[in-house]
C-alpha atoms as a PDB file:
ATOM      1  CA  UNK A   1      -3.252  -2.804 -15.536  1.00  0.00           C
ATOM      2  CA  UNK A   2      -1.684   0.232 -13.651  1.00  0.00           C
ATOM      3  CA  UNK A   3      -2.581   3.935 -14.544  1.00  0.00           C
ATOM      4  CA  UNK A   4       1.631   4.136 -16.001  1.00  0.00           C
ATOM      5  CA  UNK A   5       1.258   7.674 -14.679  1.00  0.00           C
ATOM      6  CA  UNK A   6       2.195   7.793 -10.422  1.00  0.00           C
ATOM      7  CA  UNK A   7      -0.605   9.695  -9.263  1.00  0.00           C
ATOM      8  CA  UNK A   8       1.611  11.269  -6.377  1.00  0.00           C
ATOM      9  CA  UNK A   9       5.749  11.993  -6.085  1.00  0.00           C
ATOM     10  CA  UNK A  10       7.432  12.785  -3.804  1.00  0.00           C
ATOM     11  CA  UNK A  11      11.484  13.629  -3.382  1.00  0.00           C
ATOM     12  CA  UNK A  12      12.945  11.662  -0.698  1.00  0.00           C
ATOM     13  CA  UNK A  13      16.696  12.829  -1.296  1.00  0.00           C
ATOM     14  CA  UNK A  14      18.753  13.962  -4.567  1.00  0.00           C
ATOM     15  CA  UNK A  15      18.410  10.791  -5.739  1.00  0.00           C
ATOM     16  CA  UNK A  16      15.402   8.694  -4.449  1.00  0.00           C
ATOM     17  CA  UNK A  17      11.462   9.285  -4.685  1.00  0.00           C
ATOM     18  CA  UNK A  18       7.995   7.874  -3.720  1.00  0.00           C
ATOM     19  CA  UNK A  19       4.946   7.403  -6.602  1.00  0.00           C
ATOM     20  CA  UNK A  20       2.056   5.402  -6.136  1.00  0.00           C
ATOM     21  CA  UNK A  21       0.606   3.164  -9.071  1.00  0.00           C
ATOM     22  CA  UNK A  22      -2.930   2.024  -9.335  1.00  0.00           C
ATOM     23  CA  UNK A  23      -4.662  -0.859 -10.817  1.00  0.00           C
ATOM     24  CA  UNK A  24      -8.159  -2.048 -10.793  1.00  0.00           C
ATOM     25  CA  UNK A  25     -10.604  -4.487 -12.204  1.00  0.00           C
ATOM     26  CA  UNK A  26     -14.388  -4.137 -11.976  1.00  0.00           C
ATOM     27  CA  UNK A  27     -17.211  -6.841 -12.889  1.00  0.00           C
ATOM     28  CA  UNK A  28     -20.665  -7.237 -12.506  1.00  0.00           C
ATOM     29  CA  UNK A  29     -20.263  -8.473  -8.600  1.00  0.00           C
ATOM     30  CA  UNK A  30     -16.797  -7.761  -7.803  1.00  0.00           C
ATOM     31  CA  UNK A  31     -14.345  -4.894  -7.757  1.00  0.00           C
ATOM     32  CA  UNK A  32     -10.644  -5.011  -6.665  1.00  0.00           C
ATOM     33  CA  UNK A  33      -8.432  -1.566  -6.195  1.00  0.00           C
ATOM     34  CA  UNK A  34      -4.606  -1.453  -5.498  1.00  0.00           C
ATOM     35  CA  UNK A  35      -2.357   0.844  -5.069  1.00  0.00           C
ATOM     36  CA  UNK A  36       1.275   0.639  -4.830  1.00  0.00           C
ATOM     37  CA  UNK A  37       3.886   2.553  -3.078  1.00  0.00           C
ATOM     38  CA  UNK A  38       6.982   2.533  -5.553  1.00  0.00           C
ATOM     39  CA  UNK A  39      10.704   3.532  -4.448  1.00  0.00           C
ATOM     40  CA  UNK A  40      12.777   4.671  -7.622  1.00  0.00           C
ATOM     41  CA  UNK A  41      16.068   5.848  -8.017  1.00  0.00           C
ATOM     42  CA  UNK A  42      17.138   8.551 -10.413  1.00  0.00           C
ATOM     43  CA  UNK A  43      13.949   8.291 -11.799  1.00  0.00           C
ATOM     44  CA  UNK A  44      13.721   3.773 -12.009  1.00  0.00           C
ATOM     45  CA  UNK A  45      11.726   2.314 -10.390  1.00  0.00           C
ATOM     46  CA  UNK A  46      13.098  -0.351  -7.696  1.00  0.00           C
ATOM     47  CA  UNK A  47      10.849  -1.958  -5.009  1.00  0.00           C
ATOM     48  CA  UNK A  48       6.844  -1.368  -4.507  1.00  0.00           C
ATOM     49  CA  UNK A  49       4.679  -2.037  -1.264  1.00  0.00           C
ATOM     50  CA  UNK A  50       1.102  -2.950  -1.987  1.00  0.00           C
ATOM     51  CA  UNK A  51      -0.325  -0.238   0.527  1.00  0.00           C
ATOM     52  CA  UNK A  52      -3.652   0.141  -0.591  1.00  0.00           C
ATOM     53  CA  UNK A  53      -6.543  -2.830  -1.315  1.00  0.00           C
ATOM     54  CA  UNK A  54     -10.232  -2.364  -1.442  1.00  0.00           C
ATOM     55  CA  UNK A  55     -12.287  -5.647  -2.451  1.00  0.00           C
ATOM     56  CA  UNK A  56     -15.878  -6.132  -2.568  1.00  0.00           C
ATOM     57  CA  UNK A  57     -17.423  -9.019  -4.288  1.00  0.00           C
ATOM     58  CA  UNK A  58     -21.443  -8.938  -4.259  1.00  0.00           C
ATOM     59  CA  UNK A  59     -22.210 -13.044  -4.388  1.00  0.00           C
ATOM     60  CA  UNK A  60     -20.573 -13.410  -1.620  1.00  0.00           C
ATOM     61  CA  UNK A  61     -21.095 -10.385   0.547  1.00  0.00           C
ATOM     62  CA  UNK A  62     -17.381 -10.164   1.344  1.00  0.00           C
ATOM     63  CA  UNK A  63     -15.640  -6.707   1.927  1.00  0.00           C
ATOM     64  CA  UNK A  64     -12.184  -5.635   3.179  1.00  0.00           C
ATOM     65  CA  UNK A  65      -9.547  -2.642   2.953  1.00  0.00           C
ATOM     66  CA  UNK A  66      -6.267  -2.359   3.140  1.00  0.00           C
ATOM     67  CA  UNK A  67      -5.584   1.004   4.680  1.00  0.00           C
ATOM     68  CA  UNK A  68      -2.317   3.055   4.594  1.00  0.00           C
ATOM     69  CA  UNK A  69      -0.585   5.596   6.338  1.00  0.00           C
ATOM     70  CA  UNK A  70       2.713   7.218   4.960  1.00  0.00           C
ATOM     71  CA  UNK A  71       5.412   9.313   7.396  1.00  0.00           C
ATOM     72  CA  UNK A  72       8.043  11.164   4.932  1.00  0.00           C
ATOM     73  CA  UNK A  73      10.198  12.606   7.183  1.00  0.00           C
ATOM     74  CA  UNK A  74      10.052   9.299   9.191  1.00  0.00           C
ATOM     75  CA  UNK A  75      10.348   7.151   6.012  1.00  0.00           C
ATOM     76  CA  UNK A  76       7.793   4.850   7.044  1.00  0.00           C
ATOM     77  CA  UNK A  77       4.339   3.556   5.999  1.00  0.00           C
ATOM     78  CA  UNK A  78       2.010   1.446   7.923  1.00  0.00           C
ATOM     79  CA  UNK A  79      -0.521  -0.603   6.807  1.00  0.00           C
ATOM     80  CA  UNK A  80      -3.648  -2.046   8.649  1.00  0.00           C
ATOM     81  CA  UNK A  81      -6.551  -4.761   7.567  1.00  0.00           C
ATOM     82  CA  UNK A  82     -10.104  -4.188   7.675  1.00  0.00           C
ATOM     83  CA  UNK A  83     -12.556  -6.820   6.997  1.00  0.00           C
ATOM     84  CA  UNK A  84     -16.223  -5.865   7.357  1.00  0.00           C
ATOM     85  CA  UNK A  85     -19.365  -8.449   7.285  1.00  0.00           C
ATOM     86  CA  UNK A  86     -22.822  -7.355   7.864  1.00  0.00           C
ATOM     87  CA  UNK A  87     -22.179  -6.969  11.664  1.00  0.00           C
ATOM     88  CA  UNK A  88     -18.960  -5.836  12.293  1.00  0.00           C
ATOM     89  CA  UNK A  89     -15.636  -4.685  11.418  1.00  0.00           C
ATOM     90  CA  UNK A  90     -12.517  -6.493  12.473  1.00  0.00           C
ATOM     91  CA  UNK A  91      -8.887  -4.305  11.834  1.00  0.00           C
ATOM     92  CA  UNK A  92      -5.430  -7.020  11.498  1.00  0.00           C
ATOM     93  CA  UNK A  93      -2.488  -7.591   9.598  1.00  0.00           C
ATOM     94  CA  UNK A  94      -0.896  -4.302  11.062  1.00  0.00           C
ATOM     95  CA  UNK A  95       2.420  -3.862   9.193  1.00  0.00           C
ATOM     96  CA  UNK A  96       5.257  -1.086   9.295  1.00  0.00           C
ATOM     97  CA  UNK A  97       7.733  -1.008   7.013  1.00  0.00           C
ATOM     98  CA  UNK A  98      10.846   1.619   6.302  1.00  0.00           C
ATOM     99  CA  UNK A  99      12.072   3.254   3.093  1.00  0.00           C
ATOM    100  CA  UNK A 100      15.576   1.818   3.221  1.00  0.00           C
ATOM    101  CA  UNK A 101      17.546   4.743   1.466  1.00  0.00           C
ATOM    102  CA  UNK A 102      20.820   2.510   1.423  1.00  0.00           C
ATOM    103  CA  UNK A 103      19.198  -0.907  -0.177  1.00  0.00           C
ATOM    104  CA  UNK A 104      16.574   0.882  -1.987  1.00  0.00           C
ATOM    105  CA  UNK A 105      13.542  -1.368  -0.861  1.00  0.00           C
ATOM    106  CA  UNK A 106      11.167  -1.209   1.423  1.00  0.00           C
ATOM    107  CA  UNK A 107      11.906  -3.625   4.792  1.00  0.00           C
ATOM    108  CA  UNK A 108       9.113  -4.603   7.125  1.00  0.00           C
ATOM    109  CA  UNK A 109      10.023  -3.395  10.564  1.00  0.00           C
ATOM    110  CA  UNK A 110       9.872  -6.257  13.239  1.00  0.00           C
ATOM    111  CA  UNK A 111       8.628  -4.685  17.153  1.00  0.00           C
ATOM    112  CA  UNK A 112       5.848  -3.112  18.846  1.00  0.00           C
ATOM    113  CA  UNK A 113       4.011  -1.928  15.534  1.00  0.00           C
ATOM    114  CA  UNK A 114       4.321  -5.167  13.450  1.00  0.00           C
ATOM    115  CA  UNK A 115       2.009  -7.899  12.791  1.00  0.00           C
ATOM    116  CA  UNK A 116      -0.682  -7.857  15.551  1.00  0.00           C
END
């Protein structure tokens, strides 16, 4: 279930702007958190980008994050992976992707900062 109010906004041109949704779902042993990156135009929404995860589920002692990082000027977010177990922490799935103003949607970028 999202929130169905964007906890952020932010004008990108006349036309085109960024929210962010959230959703989350909470037991006895496990809890799950996104939130979504959402391109609209004049006010629709068009495309979304998960760009932020937490899950932790007790049974099974298994914890990760998806982290986010958002460039406005750039028109860019990036997105890294970080799975913890009772010894470490191991940071993957590095993504960057672009706010295409011309196709409105978001498109992975492909180079030096995608998928490690």
């Amino acid at each position: 279930m999202f929130t169905g109010t964007p906890t952020a906004v932010y004008v990108l041109n006349d036309t085109h702007s960024l929210s962010f949704d959230m959703r989350r779902t909470k037991t006895e042993t496990e809890e799950h958190i996104e939130a979504y990156a959402k391109i609209s135009v004049n006010n629709l929404p068009v495309d979304s980008l998960l760009c932020y995860e937490h899950y932790n589920n007790a049974d099974t002692l298994s914890y990760y994050e998806q982290l986010y990082y958002i460039s406005i000027p750039l028109l860019k977010v990036c997105t890294v992976r970080i799975t913890y177990d009772e010894d470490s922490a191991e940071a993957d799935s590095i993504n960057e992707f672009s706010v295409d103003l011309k196709s409105d949607c978001f498109k992975k970028c492909v180079g030096k900062a995608a998928n490690s």
